[in-house]
Protein backbone atom coordinates (compact mmCIF):
# COMPACT_ATOMS: atom_id res chain seq x y z
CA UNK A 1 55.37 -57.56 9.75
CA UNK A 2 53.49 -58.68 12.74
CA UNK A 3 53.96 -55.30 14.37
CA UNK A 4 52.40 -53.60 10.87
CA UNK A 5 49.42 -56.53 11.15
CA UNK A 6 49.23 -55.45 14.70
CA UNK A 7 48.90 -52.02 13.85
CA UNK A 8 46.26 -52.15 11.26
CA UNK A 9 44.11 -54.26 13.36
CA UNK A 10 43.82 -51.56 16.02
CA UNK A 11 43.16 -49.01 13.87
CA UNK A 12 40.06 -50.89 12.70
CA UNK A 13 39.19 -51.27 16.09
CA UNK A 14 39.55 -47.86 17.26
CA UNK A 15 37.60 -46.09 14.72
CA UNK A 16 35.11 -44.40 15.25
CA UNK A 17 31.76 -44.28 13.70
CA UNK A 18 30.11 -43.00 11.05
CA UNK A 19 28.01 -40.32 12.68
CA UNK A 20 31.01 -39.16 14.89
CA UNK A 21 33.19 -38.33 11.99
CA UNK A 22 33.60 -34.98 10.48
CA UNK A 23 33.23 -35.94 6.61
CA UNK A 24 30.06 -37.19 6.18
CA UNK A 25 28.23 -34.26 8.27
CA UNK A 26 29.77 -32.04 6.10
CA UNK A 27 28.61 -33.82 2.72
CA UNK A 28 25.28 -34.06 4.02
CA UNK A 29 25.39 -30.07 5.42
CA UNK A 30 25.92 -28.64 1.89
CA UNK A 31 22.78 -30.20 0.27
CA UNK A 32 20.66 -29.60 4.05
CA UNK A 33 21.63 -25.93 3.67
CA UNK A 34 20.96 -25.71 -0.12
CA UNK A 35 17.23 -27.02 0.89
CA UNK A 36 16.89 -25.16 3.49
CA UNK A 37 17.58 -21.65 1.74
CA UNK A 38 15.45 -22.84 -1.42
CA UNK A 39 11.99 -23.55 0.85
CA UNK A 40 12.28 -19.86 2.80
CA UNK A 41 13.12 -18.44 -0.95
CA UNK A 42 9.59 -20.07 -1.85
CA UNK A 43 7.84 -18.73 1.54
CA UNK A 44 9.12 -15.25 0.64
CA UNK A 45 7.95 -15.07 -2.76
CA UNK A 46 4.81 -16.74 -2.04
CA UNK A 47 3.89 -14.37 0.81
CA UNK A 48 5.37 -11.04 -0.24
CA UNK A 49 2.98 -9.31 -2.59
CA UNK A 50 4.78 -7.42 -5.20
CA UNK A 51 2.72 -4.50 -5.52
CA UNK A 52 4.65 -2.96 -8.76
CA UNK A 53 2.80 -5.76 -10.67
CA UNK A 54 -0.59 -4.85 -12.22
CA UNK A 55 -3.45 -7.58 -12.71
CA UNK A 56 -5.48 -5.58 -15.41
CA UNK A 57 -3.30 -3.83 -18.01
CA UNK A 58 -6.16 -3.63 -20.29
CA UNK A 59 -8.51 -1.27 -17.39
CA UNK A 60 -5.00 0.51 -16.61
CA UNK A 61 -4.88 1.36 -20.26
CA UNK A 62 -8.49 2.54 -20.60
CA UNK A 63 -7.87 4.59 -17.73
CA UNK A 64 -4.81 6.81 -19.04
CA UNK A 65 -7.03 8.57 -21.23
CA UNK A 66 -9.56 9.45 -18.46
CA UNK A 67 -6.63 10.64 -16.35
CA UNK A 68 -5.20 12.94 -19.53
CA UNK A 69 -8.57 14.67 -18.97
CA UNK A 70 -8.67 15.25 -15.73
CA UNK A 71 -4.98 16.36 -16.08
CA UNK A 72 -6.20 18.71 -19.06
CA UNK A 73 -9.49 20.37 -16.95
CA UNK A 74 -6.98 21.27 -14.12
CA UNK A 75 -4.77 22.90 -16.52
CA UNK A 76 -7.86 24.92 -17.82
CA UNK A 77 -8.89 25.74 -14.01
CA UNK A 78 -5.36 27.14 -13.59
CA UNK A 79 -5.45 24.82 -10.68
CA UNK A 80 -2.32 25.05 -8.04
CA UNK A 81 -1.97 23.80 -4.91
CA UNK A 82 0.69 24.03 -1.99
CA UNK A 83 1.00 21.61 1.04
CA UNK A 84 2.78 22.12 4.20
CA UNK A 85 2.73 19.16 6.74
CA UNK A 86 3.21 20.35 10.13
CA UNK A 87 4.27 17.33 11.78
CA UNK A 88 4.45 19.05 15.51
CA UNK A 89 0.79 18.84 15.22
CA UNK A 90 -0.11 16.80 12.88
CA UNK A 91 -1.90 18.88 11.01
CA UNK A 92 -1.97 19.23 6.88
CA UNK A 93 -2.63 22.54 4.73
CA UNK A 94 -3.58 23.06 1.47
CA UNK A 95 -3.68 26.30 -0.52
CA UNK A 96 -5.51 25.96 -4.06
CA UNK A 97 -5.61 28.66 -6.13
CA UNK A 98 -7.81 28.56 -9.68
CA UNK A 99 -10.86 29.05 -10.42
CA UNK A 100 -12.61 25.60 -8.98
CA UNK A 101 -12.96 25.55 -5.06
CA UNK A 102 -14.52 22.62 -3.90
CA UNK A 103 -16.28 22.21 -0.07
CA UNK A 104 -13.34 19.15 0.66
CA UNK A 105 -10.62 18.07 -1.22
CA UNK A 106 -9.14 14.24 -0.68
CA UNK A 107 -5.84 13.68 -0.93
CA UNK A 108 -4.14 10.45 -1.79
CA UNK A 109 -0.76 9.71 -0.29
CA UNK A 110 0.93 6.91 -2.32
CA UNK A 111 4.04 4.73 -1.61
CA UNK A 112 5.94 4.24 -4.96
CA UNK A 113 6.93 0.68 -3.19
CA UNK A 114 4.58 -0.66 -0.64
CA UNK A 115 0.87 -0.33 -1.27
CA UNK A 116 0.47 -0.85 2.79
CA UNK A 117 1.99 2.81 3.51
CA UNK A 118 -0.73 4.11 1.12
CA UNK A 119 -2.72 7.20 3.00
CA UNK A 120 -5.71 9.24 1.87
CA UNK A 121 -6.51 12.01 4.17
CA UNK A 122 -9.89 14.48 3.39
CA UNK A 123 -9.06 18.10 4.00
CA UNK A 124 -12.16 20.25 4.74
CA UNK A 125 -12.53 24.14 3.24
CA UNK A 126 -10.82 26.83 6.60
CA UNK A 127 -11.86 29.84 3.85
CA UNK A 128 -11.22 31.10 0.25
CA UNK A 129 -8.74 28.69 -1.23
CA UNK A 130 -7.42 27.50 1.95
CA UNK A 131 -7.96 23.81 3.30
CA UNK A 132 -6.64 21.64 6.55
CA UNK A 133 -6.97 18.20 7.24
CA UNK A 134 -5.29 15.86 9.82
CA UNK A 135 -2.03 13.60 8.84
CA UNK A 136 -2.18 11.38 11.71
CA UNK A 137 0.96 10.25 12.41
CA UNK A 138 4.43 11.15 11.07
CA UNK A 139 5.38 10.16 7.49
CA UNK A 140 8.98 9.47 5.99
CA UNK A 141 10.39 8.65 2.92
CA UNK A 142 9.06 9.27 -0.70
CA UNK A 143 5.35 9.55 -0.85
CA UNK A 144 3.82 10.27 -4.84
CA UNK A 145 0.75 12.88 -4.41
CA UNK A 146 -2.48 12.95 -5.94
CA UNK A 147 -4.88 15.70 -4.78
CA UNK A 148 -9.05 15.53 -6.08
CA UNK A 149 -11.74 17.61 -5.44
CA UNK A 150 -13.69 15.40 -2.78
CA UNK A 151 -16.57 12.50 -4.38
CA UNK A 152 -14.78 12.85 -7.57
CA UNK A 153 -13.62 9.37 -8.47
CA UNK A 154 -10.31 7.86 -9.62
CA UNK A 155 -11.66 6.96 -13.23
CA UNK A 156 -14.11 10.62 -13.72
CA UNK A 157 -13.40 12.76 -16.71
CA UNK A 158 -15.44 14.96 -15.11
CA UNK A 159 -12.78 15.94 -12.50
CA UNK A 160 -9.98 17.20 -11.98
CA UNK A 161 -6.83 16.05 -10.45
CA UNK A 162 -3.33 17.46 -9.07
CA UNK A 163 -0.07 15.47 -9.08
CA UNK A 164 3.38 15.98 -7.17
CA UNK A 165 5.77 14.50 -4.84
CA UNK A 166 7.31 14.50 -1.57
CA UNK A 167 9.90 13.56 0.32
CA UNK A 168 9.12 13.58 3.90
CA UNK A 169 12.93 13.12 5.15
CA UNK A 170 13.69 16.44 3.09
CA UNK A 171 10.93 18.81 3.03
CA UNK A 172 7.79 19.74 5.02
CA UNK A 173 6.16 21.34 1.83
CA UNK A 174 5.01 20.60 -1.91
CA UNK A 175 3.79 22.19 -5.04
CA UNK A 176 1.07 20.16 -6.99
CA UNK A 177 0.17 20.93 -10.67
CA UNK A 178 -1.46 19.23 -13.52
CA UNK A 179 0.64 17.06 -15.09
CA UNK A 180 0.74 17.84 -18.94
């Protein structure tokens, strides 16, 4: 009994303590890490901009009926217009046939994801129906197209306006019609 009373006593004496054992840095690693993970999920949401989320639904609405138009006068134009990027030299062509030819044409390069990759490049008349303008650098991925006679504004009925897309890791080329 002595030997068991012996026993106990210096295992009481040799432990070690509390900060050198492996339990409680464990029980206190499982709540550190849950905290941890919860404040970067709160920096990323706070700083990331979610661009798919509109402010004014009610201006976005109004809108859709100015579009139509502008949709419904390039129909009437028999407006039609074929890109080719050239991305050796960075340069952009347009060919528009129908029976409006503007002096300069802008057209809007649109990320369906990230407004930040947005472009807008203004392509200046080379002759009849034919227009160039300068890309810049090399695009990839899906871009949405939107192609206006240049000055014309986003929300003018007066206007017309050409829609297609692109995907740069595919194709070097697109068609743009009115959408109807």
């Amino acid at each position: 009994m002595t030997k068991t009373i012996e026993y106990t006593m210096q295992k009481i004496i040799d432990t070690k303590p509390w900060y050198r054992q492996f339990w409680p840095w464990l029980i206190v690693a499982l709540p550190a890490t849950v905290v941890v993970a919860a404040i970067l999920t709160v920096r990323l949401a706070l700083h990331s901009a979610d661009d798919m989320v509109v402010d004014n639904y009610y201006k976005d609405g109004k809108a859709i009926n100015q579009r139509l138009e502008q949709d419904q006068r390039a129909t009437a134009l028999g407006l039609v217009a074929e890109l080719s990027f050239n991305f050796d030299s960075g340069l952009l062509n347009v060919s528009l046939s129908g029976d409006d030819m503007p002096q300069a044409l802008r057209l809007q390069l649109m990320h369906p994801m990230e407004a930040d990759n947005d472009r807008e490049i203004v392509l200046q008349q080379q002759g009849q129906g034919s227009y160039r303008g300068d890309l810049g650098q090399r695009l990839q991925h899906r871009y949405l197209l939107r192609l206006l006679p240049e000055g014309a504004s986003e929300d003018s009925a007066a206007e017309w306006r050409l829609n297609g897309e692109i995907d740069f890791n595919r194709g070097q080329g697109a068609v743009l019609i009115a959408d109807q």
